[in-house]
PDB file of N, CA and C in Angstrom:
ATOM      1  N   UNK A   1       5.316  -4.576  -9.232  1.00  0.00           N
ATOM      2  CA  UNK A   1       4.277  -5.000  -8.338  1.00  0.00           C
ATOM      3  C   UNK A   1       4.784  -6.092  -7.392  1.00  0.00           C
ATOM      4  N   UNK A   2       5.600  -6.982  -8.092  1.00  0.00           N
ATOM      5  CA  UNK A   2       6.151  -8.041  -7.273  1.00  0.00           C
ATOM      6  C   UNK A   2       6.933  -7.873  -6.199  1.00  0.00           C
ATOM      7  N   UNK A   3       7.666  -6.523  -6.228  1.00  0.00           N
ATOM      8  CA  UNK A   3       8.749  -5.845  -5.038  1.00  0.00           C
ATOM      9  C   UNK A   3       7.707  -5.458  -4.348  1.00  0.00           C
ATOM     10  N   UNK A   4       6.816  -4.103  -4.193  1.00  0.00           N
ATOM     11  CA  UNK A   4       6.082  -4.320  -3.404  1.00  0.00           C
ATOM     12  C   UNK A   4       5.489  -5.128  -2.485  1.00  0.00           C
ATOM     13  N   UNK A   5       4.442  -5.753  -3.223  1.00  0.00           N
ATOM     14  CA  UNK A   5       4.001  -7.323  -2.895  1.00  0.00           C
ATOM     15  C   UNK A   5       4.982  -8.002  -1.643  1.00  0.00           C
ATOM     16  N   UNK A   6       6.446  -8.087  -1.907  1.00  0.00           N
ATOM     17  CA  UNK A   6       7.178  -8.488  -1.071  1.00  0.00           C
ATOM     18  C   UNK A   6       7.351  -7.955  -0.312  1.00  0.00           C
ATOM     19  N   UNK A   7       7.569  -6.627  -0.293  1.00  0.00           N
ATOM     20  CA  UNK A   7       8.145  -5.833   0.431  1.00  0.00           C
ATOM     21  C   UNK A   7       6.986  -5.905   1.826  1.00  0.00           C
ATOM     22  N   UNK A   8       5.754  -5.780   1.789  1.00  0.00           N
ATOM     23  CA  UNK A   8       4.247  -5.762   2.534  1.00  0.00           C
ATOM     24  C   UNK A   8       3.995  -7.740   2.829  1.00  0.00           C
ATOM     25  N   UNK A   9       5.178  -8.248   2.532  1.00  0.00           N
ATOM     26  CA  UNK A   9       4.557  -9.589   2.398  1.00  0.00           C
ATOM     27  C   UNK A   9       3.294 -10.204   2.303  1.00  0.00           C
ATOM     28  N   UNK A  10       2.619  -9.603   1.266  1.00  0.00           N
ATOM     29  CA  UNK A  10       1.184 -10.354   0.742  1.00  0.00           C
ATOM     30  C   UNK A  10       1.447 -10.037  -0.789  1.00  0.00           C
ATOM     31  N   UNK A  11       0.309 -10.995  -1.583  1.00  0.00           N
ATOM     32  CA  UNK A  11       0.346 -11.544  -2.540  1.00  0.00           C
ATOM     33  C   UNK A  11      -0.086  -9.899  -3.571  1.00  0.00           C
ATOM     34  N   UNK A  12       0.648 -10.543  -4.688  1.00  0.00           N
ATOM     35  CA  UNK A  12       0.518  -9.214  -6.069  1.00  0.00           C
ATOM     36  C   UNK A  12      -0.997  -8.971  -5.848  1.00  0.00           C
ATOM     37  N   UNK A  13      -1.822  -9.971  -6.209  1.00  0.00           N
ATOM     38  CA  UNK A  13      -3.249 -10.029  -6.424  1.00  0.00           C
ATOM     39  C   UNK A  13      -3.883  -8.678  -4.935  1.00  0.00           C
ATOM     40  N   UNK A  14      -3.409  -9.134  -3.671  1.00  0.00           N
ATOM     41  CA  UNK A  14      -3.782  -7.943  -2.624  1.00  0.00           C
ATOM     42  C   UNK A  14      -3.398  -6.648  -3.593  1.00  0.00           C
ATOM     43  N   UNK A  15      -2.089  -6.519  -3.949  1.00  0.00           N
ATOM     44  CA  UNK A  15      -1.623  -5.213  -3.920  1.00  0.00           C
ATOM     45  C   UNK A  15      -1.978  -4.515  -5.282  1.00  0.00           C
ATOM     46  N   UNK A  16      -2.803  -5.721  -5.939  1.00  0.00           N
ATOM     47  CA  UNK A  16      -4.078  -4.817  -7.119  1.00  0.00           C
ATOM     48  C   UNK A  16      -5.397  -4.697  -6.876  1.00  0.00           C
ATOM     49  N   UNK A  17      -6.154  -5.113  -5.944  1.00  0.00           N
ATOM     50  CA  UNK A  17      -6.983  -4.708  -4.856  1.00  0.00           C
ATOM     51  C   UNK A  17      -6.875  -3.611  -4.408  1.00  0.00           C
ATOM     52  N   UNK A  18      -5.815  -3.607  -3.547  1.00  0.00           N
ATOM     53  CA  UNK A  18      -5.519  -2.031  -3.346  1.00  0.00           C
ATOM     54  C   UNK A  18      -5.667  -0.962  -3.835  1.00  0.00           C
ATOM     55  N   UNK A  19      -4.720  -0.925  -5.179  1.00  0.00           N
ATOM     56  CA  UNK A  19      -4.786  -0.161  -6.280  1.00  0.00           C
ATOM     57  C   UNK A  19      -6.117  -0.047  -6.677  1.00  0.00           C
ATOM     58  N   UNK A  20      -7.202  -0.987  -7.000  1.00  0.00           N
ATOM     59  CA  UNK A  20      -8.251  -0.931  -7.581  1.00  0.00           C
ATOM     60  C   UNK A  20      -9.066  -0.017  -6.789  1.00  0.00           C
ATOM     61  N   UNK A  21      -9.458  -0.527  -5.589  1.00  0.00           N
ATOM     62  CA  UNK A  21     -10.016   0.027  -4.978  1.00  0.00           C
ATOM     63  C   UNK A  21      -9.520   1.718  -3.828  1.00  0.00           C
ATOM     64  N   UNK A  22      -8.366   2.122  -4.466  1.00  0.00           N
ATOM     65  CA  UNK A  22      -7.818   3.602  -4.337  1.00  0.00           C
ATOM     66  C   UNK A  22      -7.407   3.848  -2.597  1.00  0.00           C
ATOM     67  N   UNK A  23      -6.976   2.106  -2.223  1.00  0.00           N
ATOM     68  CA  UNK A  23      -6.173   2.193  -0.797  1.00  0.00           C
ATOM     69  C   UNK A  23      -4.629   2.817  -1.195  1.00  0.00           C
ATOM     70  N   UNK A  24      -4.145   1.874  -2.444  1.00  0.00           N
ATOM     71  CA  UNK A  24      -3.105   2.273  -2.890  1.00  0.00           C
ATOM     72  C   UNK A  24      -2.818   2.771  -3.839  1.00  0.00           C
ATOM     73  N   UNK A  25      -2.141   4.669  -4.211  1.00  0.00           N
ATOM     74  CA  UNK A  25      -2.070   5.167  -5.051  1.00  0.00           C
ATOM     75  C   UNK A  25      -1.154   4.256  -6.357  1.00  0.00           C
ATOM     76  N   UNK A  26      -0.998   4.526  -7.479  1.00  0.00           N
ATOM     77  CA  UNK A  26      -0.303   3.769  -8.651  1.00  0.00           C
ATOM     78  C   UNK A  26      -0.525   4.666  -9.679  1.00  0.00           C
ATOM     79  N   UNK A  27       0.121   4.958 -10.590  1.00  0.00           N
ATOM     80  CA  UNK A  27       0.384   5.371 -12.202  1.00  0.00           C
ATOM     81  C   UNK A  27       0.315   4.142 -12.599  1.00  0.00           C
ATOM     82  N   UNK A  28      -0.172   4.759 -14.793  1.00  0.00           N
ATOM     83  CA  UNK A  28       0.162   3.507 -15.258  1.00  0.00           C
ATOM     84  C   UNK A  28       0.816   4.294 -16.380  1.00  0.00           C
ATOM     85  N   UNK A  29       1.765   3.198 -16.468  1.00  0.00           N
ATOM     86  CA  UNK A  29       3.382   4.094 -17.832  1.00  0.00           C
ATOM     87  C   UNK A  29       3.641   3.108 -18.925  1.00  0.00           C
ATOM     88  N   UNK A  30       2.999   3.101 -19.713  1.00  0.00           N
ATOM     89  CA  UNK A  30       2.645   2.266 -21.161  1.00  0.00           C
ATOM     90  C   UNK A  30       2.417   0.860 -20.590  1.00  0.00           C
ATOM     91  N   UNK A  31       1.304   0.925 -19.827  1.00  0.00           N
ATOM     92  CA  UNK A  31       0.705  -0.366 -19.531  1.00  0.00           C
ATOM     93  C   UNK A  31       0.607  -0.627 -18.039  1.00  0.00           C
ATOM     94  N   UNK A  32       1.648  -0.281 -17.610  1.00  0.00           N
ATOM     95  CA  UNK A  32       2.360  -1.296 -16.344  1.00  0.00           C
ATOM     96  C   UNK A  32       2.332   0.075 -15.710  1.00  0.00           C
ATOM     97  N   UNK A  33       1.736  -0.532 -14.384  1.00  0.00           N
ATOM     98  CA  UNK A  33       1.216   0.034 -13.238  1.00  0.00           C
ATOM     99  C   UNK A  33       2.419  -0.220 -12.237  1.00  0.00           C
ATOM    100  N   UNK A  34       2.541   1.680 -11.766  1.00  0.00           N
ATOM    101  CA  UNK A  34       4.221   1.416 -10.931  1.00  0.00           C
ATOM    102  C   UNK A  34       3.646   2.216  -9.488  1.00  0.00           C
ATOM    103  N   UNK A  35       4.306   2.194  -8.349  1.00  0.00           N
ATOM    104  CA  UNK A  35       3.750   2.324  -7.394  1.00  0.00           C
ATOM    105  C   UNK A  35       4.731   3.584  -6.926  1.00  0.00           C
ATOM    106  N   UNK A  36       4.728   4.977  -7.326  1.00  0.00           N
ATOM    107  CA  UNK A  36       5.930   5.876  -6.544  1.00  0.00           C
ATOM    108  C   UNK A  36       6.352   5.534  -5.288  1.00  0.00           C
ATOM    109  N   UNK A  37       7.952   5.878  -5.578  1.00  0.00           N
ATOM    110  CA  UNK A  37       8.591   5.438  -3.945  1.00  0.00           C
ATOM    111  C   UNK A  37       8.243   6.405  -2.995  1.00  0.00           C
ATOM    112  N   UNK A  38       7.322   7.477  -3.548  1.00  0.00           N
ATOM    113  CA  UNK A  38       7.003   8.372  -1.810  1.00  0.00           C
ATOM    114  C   UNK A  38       5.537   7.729  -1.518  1.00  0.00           C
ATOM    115  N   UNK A  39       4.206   6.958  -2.217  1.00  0.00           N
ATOM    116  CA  UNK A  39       3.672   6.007  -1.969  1.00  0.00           C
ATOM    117  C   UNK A  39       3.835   5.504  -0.739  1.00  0.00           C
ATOM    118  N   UNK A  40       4.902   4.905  -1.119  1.00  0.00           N
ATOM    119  CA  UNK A  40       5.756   3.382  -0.095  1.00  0.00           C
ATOM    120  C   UNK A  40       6.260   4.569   1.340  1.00  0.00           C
ATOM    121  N   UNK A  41       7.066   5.539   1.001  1.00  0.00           N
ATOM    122  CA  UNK A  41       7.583   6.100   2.127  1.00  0.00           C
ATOM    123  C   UNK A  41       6.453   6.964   2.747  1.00  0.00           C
ATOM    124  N   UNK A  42       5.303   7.252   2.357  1.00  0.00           N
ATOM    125  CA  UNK A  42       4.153   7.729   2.961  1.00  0.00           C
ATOM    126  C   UNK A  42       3.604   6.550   3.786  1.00  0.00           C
ATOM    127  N   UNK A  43       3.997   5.224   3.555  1.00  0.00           N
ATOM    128  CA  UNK A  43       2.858   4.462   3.893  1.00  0.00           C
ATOM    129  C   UNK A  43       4.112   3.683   5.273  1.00  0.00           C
ATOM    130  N   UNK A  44       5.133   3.808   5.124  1.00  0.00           N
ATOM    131  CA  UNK A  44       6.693   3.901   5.975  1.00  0.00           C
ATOM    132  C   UNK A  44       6.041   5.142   7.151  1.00  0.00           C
ATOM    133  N   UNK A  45       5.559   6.359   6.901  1.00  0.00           N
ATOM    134  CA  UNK A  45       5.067   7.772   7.465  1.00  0.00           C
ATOM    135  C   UNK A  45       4.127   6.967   8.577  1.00  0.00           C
ATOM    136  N   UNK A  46       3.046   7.267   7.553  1.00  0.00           N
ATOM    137  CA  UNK A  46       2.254   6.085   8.460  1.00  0.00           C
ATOM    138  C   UNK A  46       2.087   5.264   9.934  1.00  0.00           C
ATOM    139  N   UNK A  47       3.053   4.498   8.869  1.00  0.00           N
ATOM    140  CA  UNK A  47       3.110   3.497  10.402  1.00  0.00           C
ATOM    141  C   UNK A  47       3.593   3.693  11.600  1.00  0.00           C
ATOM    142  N   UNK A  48       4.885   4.656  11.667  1.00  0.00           N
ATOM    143  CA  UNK A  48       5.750   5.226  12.410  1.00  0.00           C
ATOM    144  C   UNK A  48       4.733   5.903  13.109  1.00  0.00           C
ATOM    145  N   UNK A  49       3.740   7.138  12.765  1.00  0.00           N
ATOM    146  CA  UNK A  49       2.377   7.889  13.327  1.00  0.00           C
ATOM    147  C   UNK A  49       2.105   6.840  14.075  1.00  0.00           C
ATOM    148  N   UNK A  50       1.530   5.682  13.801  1.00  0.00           N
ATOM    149  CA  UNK A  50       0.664   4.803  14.077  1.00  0.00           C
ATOM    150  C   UNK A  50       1.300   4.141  15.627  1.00  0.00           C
ATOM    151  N   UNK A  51       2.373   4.001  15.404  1.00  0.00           N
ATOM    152  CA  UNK A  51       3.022   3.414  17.093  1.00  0.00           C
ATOM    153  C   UNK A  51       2.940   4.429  17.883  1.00  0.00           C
ATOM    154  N   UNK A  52       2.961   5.683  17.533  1.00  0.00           N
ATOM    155  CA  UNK A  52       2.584   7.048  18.140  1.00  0.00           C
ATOM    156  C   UNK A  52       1.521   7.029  18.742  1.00  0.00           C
ATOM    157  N   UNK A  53      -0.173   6.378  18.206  1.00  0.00           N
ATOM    158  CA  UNK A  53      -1.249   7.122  18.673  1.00  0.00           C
ATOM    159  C   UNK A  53      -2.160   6.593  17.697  1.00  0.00           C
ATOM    160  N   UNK A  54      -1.676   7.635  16.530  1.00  0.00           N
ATOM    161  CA  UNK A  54      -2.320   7.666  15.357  1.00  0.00           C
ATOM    162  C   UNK A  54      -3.216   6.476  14.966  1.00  0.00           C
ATOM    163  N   UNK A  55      -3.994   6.744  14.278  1.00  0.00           N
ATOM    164  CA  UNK A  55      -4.509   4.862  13.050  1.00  0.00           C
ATOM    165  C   UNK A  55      -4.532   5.595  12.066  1.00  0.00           C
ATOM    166  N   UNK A  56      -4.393   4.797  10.677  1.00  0.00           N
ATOM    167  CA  UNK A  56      -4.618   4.886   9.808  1.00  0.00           C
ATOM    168  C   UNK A  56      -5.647   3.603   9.216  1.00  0.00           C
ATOM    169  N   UNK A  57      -6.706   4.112   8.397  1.00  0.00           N
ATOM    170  CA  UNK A  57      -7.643   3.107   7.854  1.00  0.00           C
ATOM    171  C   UNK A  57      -6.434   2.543   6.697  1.00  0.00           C
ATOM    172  N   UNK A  58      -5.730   2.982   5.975  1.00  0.00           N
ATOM    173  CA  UNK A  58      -5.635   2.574   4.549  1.00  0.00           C
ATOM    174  C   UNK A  58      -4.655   1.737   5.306  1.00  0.00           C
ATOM    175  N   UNK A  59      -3.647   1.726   6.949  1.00  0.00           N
ATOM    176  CA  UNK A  59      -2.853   0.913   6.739  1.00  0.00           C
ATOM    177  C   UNK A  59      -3.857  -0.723   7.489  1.00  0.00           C
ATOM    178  N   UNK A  60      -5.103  -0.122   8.343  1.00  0.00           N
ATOM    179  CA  UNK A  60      -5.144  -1.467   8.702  1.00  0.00           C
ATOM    180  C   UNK A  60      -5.453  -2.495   6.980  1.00  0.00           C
ATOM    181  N   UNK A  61      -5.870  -1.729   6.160  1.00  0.00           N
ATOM    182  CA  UNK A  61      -5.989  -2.782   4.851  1.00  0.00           C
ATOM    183  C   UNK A  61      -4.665  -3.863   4.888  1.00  0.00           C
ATOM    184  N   UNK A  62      -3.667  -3.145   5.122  1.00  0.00           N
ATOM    185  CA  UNK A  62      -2.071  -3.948   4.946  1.00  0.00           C
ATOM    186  C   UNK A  62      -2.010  -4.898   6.369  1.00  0.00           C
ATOM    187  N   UNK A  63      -2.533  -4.544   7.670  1.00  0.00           N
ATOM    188  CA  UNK A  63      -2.399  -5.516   8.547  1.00  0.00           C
ATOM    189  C   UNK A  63      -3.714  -7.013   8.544  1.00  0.00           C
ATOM    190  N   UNK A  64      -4.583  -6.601   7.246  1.00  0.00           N
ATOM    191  CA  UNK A  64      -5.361  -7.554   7.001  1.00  0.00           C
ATOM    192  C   UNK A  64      -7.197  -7.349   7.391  1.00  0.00           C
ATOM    193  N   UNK A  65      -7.177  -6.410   8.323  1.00  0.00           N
ATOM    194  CA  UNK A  65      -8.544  -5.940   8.498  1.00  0.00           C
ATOM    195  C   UNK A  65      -9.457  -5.440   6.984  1.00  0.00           C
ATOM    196  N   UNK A  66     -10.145  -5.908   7.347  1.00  0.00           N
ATOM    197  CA  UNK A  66     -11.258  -5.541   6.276  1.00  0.00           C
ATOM    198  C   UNK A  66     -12.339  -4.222   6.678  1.00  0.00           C
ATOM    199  N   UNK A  67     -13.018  -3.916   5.635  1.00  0.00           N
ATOM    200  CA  UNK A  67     -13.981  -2.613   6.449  1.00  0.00           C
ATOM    201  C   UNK A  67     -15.203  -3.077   5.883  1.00  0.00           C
TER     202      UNK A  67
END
């Protein structure tokens, strides 16, 4: 969670928000909640769309907008 977290530079606590509320997909594998790396490279997809044209709701969550 903490790589993530970094990786999006905002705090663990956002990036279980996320999860909670089903912005961000996650497994959980004897406890501990892991985030697949096509997740991350979908959300990499994304953004790339997004300078295109595109929006995505789930990414303005990551630029800080609320709904």
């Amino acid at each position: 969670m903490a790589e993530v977290a970094a990786m999006f530079k905002m705090s663990r606590m956002t990036v279980y928000r996320a999860i909670n509320s089903g912005e961000l997909r996650a497994i959980r594998i004897r406890g501990r909640l892991l985030i697949p790396a096509a997740v991350i490279e979908g959300l990499v997809a994304e953004a790339t769309a997004e300078r295109s044209g595109g929006d995505s709701p789930l990414l303005g969550m990551f630029r800080g907008e609320r709904s």
